[in-house]
Protein backbone atom coordinates (compact mmCIF):
# COMPACT_ATOMS: atom_id res chain seq x y z
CA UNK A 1 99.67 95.21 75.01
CA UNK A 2 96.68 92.24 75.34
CA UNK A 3 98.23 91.00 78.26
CA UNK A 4 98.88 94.51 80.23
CA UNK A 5 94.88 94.92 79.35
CA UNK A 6 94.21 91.25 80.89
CA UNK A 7 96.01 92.04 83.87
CA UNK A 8 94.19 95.46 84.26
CA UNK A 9 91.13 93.78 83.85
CA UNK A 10 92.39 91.26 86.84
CA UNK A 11 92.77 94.19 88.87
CA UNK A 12 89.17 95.97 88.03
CA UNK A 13 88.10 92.43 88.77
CA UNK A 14 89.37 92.39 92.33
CA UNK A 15 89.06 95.86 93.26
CA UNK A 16 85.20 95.21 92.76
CA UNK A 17 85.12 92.41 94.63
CA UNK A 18 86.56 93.67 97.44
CA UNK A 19 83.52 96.59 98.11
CA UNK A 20 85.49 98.02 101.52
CA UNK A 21 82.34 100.06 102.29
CA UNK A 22 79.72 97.35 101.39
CA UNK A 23 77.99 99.07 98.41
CA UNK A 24 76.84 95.95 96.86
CA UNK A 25 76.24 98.26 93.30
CA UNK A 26 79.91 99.32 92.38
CA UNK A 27 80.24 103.01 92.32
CA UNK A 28 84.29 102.50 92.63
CA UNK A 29 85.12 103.52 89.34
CA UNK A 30 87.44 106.42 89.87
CA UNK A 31 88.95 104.68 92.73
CA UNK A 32 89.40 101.60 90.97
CA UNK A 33 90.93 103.47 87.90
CA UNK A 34 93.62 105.69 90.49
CA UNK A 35 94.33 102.28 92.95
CA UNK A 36 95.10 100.40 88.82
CA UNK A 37 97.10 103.02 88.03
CA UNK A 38 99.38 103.38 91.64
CA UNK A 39 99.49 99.35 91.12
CA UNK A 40 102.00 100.17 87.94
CA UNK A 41 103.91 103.00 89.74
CA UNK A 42 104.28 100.56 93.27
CA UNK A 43 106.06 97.40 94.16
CA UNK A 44 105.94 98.09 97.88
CA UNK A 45 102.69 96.34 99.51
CA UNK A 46 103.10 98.95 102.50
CA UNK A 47 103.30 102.05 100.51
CA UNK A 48 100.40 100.86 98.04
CA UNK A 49 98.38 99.81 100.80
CA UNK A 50 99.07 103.62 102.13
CA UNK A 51 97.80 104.83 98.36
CA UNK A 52 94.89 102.41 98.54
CA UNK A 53 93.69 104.10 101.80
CA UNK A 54 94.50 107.37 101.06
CA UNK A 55 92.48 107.12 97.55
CA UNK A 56 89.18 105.43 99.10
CA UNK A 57 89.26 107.79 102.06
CA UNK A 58 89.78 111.01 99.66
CA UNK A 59 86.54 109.86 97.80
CA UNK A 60 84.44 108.44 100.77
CA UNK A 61 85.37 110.15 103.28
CA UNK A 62 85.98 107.24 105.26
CA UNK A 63 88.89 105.33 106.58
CA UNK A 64 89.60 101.99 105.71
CA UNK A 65 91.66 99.75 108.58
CA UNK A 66 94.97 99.41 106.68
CA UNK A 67 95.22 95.46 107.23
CA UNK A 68 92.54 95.70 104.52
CA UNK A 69 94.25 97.89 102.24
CA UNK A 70 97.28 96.00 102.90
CA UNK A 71 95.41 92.90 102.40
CA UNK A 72 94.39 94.11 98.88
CA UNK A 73 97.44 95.59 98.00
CA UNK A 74 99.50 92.29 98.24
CA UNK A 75 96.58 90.45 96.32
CA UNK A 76 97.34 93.26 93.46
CA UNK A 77 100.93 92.56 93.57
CA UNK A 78 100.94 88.90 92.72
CA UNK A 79 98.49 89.94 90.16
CA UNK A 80 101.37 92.41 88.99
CA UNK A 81 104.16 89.63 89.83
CA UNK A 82 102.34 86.76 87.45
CA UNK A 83 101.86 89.42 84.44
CA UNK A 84 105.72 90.28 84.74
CA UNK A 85 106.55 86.30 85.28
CA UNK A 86 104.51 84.95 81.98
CA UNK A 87 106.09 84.27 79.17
């Protein structure tokens, strides 16, 4: 169970680094808590990325370009793929 929470916490980590709409204070939390959560459902970078956007753009109202998302969902994924590959 430590290591799932590591890897979550590698997730929070990125997801608030990315900052799609430039907020420079955070203010992702609920997004970063659903996008975590579709990373352990997903293995698909195309239909997380599709997730990602739809999740951001439910809460901001705003569309972000899904090379971003896409982007960010494959970063996620290694994330994912390293947890499941570690002894």
């Amino acid at each position: 169970m430590r290591k799932e929470l590591q890897t979550n916490l590698q997730y929070v980590d990125a997801l608030n680094e990315w900052d799609p709409f430039q907020l420079k204070s955070g203010g992702y939390e609920t997004e970063i808590a659903d996008t975590v959560q579709a990373v352990h459902e997903l293995n698909d970078p195309k239909k997380l990325a599709e997730r990602i956007q739809a999740i951001y753009e439910f809460s901001f109202e705003k569309l972000i370009p899904m090379e971003n998302c896409f982007k960010m969902a494959e970063k996620l994924l290694v994330i994912k793929a390293n947890e499941s590959c570690s002894i």
